[in-house]
N, C-alpha and C. Protein backbone atom coordinates (compact mmCIF):
# COMPACT_ATOMS: atom_id res chain seq x y z
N UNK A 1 0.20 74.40 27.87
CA UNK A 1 1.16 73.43 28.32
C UNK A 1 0.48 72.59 29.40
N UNK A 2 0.40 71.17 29.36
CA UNK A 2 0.12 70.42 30.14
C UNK A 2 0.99 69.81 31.53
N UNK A 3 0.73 69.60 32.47
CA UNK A 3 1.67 69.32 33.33
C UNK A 3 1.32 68.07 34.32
N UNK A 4 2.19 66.84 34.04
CA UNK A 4 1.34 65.43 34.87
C UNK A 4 2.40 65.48 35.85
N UNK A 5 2.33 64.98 36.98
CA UNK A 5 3.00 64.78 38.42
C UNK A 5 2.96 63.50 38.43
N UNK A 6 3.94 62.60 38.42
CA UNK A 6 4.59 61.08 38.60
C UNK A 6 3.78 61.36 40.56
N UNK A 7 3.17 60.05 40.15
CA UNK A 7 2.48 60.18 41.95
C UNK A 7 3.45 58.26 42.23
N UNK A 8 4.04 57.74 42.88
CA UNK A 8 4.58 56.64 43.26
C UNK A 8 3.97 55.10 43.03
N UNK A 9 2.70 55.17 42.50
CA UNK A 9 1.46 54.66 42.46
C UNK A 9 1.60 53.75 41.19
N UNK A 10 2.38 52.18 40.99
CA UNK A 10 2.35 51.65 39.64
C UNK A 10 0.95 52.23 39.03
N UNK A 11 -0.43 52.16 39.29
CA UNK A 11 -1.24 52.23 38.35
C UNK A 11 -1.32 53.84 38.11
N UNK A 12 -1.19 54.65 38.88
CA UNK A 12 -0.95 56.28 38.10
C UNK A 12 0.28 56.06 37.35
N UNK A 13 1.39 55.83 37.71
CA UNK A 13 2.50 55.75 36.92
C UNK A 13 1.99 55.22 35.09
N UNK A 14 1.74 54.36 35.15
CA UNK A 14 1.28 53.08 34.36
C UNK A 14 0.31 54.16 33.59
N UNK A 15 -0.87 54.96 34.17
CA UNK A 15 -1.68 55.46 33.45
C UNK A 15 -1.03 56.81 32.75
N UNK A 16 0.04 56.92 33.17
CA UNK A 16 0.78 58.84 32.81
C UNK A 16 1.17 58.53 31.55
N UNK A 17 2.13 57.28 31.51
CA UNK A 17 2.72 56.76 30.27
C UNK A 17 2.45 55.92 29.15
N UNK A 18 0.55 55.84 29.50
CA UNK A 18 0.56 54.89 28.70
C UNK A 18 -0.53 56.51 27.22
N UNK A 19 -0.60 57.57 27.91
CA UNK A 19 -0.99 58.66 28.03
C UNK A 19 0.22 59.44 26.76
N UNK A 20 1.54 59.49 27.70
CA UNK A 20 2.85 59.82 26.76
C UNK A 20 2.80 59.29 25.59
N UNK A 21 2.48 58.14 26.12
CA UNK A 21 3.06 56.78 24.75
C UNK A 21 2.08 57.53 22.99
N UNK A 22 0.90 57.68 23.35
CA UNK A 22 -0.32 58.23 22.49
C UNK A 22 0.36 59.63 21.64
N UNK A 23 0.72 60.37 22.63
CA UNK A 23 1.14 61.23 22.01
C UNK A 23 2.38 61.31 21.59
N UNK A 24 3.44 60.54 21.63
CA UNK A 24 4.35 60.52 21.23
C UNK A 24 4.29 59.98 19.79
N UNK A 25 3.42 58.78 19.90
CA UNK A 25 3.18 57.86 18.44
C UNK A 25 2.43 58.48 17.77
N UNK A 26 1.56 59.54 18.27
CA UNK A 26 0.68 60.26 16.87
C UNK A 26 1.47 61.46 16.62
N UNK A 27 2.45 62.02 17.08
CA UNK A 27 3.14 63.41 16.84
C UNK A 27 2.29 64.27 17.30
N UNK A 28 1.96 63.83 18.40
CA UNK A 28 1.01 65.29 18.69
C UNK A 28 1.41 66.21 19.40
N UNK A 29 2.58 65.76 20.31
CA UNK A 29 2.63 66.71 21.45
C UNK A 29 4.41 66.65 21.73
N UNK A 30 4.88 67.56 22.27
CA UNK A 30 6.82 67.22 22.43
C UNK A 30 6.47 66.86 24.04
N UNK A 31 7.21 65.80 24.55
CA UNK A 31 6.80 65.47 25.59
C UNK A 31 8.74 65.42 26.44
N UNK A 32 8.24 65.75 27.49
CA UNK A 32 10.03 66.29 28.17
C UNK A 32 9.91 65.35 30.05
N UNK A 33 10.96 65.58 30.31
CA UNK A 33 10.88 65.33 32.04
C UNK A 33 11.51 66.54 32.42
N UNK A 34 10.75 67.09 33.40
CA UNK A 34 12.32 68.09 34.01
C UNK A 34 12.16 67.67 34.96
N UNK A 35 13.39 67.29 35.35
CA UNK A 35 13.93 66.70 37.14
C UNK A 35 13.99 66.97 38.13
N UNK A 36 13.73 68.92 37.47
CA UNK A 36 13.95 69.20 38.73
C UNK A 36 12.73 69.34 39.54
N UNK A 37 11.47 69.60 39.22
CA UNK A 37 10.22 69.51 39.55
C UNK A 37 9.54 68.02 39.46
N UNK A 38 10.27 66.94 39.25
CA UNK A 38 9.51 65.90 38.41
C UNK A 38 8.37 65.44 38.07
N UNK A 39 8.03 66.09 36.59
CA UNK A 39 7.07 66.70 35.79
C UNK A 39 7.24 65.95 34.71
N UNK A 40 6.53 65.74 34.30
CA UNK A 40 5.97 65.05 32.44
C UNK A 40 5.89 66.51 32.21
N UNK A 41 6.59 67.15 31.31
CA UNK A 41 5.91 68.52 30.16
C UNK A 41 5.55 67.99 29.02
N UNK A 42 4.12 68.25 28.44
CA UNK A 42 3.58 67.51 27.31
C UNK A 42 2.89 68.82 26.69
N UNK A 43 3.57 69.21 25.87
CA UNK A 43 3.25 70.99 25.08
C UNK A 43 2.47 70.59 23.70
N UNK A 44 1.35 70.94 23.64
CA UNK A 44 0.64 70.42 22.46
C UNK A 44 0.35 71.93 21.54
N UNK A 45 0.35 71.62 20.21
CA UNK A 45 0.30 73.33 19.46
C UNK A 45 -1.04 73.60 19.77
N UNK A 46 -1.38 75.06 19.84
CA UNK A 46 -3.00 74.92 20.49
C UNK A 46 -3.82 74.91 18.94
N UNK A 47 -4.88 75.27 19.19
CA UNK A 47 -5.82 74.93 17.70
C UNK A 47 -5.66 75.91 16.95
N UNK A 48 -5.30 77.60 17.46
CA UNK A 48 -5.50 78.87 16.54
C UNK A 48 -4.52 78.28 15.49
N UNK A 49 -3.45 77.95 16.17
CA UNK A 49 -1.82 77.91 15.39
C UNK A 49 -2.31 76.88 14.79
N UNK A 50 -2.46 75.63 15.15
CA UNK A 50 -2.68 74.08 14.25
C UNK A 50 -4.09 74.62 12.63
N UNK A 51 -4.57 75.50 13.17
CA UNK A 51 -5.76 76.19 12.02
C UNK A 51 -5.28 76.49 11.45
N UNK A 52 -4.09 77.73 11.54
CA UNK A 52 -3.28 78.46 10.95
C UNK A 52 -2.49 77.80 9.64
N UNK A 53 -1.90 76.86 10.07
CA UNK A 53 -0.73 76.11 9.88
C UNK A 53 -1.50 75.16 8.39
N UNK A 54 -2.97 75.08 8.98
CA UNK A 54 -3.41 73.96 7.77
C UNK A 54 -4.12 75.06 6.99
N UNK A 55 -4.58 75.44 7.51
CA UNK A 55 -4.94 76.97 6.00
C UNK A 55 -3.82 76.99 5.04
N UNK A 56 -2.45 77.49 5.29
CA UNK A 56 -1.37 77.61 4.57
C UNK A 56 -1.17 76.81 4.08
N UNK A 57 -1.29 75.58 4.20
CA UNK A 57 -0.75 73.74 3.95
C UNK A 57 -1.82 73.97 2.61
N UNK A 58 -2.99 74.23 2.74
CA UNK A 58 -4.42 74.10 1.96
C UNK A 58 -4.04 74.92 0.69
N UNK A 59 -3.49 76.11 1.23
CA UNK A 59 -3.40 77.31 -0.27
C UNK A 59 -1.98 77.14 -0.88
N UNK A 60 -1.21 76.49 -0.04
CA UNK A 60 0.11 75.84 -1.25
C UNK A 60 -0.31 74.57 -1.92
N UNK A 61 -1.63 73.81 -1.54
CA UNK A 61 -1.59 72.88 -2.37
C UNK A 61 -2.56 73.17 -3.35
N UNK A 62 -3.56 74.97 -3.24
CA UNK A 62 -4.28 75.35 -3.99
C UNK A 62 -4.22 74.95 -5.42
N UNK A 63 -5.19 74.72 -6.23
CA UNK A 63 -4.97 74.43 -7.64
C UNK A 63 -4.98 75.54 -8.26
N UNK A 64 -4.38 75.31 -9.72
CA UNK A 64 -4.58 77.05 -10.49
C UNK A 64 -5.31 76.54 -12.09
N UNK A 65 -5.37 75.38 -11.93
CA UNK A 65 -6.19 74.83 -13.30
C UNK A 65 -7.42 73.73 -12.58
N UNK A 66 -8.42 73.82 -13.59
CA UNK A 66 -9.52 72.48 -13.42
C UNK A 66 -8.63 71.37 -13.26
N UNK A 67 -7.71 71.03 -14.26
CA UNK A 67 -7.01 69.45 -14.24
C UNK A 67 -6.38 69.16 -13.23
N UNK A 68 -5.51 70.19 -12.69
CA UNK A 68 -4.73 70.04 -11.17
C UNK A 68 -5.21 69.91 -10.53
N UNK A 69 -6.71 70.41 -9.95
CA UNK A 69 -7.54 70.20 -8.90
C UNK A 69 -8.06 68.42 -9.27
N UNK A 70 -8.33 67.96 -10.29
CA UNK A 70 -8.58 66.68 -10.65
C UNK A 70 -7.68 65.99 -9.84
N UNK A 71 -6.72 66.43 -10.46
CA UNK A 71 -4.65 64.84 -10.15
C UNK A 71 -4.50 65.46 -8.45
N UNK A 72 -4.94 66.20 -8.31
CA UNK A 72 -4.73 66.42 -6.99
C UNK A 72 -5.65 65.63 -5.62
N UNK A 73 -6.63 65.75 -6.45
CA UNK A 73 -7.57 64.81 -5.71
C UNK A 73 -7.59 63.40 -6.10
N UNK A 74 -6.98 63.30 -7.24
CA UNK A 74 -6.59 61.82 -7.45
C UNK A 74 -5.56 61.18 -6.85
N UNK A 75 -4.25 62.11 -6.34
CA UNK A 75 -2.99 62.04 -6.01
C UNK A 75 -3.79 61.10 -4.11
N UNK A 76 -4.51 62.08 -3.68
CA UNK A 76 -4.77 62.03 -2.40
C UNK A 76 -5.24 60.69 -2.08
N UNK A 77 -6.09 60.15 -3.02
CA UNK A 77 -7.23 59.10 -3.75
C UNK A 77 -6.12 57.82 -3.54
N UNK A 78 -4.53 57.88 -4.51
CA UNK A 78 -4.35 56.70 -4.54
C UNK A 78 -3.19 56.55 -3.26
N UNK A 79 -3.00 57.70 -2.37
CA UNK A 79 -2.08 57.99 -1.53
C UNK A 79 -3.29 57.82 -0.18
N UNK A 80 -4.31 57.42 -0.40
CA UNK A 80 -5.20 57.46 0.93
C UNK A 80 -5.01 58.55 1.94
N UNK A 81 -4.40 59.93 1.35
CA UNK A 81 -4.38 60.97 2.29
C UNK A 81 -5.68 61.71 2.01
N UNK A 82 -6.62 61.85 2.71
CA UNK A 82 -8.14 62.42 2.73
C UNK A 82 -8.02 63.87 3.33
N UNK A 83 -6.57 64.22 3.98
CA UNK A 83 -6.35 66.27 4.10
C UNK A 83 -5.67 66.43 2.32
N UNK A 84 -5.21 66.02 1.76
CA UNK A 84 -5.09 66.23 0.26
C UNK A 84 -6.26 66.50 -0.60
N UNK A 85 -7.27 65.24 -0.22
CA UNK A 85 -8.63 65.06 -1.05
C UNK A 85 -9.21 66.74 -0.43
N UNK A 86 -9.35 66.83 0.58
CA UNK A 86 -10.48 67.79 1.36
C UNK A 86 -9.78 69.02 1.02
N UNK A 87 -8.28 69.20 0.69
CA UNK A 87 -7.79 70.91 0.52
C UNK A 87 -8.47 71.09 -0.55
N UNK A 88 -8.50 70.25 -2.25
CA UNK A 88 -9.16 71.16 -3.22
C UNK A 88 -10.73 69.87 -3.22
N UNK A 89 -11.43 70.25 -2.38
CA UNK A 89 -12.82 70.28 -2.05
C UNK A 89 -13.81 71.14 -2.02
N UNK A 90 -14.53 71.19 -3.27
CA UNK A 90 -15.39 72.65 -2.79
C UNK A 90 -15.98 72.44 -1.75
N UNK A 91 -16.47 73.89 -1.17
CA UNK A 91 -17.13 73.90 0.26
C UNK A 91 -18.17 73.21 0.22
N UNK A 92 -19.19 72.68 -0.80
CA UNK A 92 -20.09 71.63 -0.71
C UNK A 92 -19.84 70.46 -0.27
N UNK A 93 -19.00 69.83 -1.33
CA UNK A 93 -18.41 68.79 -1.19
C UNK A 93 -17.82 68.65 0.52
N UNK A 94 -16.94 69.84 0.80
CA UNK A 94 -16.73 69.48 2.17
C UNK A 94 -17.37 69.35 3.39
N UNK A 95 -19.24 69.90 3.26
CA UNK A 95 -19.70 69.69 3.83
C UNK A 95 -20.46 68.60 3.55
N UNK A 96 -20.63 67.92 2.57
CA UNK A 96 -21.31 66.95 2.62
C UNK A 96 -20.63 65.48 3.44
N UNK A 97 -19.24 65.62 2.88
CA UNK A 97 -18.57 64.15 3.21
C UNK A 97 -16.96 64.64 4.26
N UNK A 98 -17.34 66.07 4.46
CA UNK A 98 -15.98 66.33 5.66
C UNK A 98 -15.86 65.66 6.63
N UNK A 99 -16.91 65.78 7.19
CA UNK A 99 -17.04 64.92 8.76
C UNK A 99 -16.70 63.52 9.23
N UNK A 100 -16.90 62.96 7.20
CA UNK A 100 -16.56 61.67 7.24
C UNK A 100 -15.04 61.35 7.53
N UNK A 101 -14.44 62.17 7.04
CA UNK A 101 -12.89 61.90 6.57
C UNK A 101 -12.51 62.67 7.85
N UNK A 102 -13.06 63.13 8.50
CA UNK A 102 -12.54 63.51 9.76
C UNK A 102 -12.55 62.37 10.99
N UNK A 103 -13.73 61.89 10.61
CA UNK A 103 -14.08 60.86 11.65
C UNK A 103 -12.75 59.65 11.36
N UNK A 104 -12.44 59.26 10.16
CA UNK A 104 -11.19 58.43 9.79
C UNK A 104 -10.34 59.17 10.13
N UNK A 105 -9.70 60.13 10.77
CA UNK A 105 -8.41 61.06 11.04
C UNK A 105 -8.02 60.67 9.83
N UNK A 106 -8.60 61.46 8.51
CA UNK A 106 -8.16 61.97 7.46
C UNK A 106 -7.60 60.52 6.36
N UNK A 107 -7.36 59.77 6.61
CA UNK A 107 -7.40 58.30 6.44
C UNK A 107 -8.52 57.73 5.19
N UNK A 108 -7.78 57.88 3.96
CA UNK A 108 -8.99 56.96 2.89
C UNK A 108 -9.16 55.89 2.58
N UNK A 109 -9.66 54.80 2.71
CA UNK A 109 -9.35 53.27 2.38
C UNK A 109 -8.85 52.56 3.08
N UNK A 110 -8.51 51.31 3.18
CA UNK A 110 -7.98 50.40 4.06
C UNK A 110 -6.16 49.59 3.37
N UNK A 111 -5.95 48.60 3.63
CA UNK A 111 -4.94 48.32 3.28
C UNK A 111 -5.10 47.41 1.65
N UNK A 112 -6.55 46.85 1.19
CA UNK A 112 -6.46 46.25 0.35
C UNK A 112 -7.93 46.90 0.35
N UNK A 113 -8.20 46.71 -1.33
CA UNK A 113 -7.34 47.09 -2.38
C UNK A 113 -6.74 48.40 -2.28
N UNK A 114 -5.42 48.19 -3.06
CA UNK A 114 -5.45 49.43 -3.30
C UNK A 114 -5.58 49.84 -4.85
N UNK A 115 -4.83 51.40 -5.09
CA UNK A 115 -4.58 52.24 -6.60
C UNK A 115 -3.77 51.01 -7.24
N UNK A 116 -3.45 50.25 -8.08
CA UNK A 116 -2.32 50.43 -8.86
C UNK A 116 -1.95 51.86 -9.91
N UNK A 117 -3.22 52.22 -10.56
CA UNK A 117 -2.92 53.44 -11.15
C UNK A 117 -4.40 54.17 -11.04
N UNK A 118 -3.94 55.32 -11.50
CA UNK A 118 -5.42 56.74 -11.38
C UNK A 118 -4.78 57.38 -12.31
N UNK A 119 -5.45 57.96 -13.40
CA UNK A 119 -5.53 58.68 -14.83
C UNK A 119 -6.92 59.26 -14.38
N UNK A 120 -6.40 60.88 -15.31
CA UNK A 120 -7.86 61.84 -15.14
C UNK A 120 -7.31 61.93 -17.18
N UNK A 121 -8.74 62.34 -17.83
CA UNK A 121 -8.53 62.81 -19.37
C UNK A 121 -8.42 63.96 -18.97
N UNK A 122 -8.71 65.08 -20.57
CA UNK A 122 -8.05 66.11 -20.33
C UNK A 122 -9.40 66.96 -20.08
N UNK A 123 -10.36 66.40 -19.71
CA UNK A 123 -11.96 67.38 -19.23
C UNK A 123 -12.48 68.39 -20.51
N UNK A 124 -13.76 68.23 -20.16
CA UNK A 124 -14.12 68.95 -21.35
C UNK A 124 -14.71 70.40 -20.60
N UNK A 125 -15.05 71.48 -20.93
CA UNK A 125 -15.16 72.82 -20.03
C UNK A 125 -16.91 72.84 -20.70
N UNK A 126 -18.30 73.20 -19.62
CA UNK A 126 -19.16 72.79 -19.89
C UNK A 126 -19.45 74.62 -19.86
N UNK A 127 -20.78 74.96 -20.62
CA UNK A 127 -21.06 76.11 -20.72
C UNK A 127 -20.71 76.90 -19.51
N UNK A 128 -21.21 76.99 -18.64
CA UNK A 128 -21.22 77.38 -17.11
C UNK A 128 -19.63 77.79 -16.57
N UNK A 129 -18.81 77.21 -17.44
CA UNK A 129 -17.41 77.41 -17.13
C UNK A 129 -16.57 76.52 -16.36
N UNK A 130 -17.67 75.20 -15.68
CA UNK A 130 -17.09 74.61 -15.02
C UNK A 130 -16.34 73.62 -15.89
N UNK A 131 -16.18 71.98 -15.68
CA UNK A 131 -14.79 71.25 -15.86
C UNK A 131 -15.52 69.86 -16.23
N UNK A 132 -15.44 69.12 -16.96
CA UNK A 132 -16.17 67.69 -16.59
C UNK A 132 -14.36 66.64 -17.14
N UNK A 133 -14.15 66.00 -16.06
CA UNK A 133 -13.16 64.77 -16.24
C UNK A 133 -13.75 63.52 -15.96
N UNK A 134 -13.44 62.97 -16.50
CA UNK A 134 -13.01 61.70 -15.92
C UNK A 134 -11.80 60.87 -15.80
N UNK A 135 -12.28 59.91 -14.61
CA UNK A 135 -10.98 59.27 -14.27
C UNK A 135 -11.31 58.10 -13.96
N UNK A 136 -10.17 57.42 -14.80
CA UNK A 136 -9.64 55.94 -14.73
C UNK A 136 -9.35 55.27 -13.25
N UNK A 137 -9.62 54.49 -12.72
CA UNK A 137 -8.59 53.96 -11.83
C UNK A 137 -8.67 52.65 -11.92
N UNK A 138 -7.45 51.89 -11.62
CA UNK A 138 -7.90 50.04 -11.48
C UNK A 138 -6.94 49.85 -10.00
N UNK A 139 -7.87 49.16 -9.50
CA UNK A 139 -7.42 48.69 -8.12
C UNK A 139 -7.17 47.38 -8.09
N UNK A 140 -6.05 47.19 -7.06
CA UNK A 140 -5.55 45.82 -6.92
C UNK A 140 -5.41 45.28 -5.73
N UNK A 141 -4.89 43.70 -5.41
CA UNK A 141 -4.78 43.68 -4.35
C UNK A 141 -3.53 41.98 -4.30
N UNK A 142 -3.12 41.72 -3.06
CA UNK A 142 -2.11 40.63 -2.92
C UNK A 142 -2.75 39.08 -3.84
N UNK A 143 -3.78 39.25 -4.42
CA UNK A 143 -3.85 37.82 -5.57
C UNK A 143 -3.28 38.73 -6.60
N UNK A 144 -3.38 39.98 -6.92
CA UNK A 144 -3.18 40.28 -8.22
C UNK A 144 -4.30 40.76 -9.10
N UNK A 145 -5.89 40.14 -8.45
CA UNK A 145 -6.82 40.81 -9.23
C UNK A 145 -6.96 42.61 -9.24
N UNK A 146 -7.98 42.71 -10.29
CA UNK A 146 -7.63 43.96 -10.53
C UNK A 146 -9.18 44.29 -10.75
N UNK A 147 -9.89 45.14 -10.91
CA UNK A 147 -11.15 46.21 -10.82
C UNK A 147 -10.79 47.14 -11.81
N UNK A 148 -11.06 47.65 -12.93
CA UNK A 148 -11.15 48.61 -13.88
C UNK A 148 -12.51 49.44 -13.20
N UNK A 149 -12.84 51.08 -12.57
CA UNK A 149 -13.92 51.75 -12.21
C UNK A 149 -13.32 53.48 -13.19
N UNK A 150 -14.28 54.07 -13.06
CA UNK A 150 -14.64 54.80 -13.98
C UNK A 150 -15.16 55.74 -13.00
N UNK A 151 -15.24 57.16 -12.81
CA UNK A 151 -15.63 58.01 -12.25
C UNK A 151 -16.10 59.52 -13.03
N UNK A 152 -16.74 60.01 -12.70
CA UNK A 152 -16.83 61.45 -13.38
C UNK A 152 -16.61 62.75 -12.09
N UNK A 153 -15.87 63.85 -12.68
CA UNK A 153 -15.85 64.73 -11.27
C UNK A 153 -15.79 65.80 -11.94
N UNK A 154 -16.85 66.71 -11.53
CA UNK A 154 -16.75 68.11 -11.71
C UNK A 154 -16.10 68.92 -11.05
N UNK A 155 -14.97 70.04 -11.83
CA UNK A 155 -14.12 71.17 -11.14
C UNK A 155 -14.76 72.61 -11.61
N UNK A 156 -14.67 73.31 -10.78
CA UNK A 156 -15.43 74.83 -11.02
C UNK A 156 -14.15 75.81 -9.99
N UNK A 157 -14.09 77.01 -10.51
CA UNK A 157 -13.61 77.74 -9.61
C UNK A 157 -14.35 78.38 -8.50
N UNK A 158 -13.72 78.59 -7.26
CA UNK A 158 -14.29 79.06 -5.75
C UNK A 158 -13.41 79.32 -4.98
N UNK A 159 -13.34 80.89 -4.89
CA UNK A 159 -12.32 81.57 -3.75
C UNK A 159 -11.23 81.68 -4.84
N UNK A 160 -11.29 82.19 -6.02
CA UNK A 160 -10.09 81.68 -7.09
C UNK A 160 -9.29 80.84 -6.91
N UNK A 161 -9.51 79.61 -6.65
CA UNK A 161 -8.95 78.43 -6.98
C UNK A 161 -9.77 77.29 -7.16
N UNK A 162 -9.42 76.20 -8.51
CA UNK A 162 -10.35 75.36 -8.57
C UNK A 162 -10.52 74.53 -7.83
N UNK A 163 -11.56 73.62 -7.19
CA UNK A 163 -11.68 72.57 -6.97
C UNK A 163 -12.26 71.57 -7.02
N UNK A 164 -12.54 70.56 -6.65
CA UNK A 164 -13.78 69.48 -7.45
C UNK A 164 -14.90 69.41 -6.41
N UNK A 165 -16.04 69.44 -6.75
CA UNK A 165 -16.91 69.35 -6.25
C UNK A 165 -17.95 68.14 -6.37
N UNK A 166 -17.88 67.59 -7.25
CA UNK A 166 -18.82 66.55 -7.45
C UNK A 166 -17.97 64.96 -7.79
N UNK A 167 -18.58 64.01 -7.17
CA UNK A 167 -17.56 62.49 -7.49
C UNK A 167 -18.92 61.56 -7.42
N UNK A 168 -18.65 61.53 -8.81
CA UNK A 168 -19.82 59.99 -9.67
C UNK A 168 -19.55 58.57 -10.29
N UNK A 169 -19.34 57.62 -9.37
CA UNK A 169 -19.40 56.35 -10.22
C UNK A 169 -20.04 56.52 -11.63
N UNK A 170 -19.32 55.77 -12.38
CA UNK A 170 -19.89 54.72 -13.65
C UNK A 170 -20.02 53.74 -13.42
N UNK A 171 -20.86 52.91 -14.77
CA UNK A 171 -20.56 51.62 -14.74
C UNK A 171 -19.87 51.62 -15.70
């Protein structure tokens, strides 16, 4: 639990709340006054619990087929949520390009273009046992043009649940 002291001072004042303001707009923290001490209480979840919390988040969105782990990472893809993309991520994959999508606070893409649609086929299963799909997507944007791209992504199982590990342009 954090605890700020209102000092009389416009620019401490000014700096406490502009402080609140952050955490109020990212949901990070429940932020209170008590009057009777007059105190900012700004209670943030600590990291064991916030770890906790996204482990569980990760294994309910676990996949139980190659194809689900595909639409799942496609789902994330045209929803620009990059904690969707990274739950069915194999651990390669997440170390190769985690840091990235961390550094965006989880954030994929910008506002243009975006998905109009994302299609995965139905994958073909390669000796090894793993998964080969591909997926469609065409992106758009406020003229209306559109991009037809082509991708290939391999799914394998790890930790018994699938996930994709590999993402390859076509032309």
């Amino acid at each position: 639990m954090l605890y700020y002291h209102l000092i009389p001072k416009p620019s401490r004042g000014f700096a406490i709340f502009v402080v609140i303001s952050i955490f109020r707009n990212n949901g990070e923290a429940q932020v209170s006054w008590d009057e009777k001490t007059k105190t900012v209480v700004v209670v943030r979840e600590d990291a064991d619990s916030m770890k906790e919390r996204v482990g569980l988040l990760e294994e309910a969105v676990a996949a139980d087929s190659p194809k689900e782990a595909v639409q799942t990472f496609a789902k994330g893809l045209k929803n620009r949520n990059g904690a969707l993309q990274y739950a069915v991520m194999s651990k390669k994959m997440r170390e190769e390009i985690g840091n990235d999508y961390a550094a965006n606070r989880w954030q994929t893409g910008s506002s243009s273009p975006w998905y109009a649609s994302i299609t995965a086929n139905e994958g073909v299963q390669n000796d090894d046992g793993t998964w080969l799909f591909e997926l469609h997507d065409v992106l758009t944007d406020s003229t209306n043009q559109q991009e037809d791209r082509r991708f290939s992504f391999k799914a394998l199982k790890e930790n018994n649940r699938w996930v994709v590990e590999e993402l390859k342009g076509k032309d």
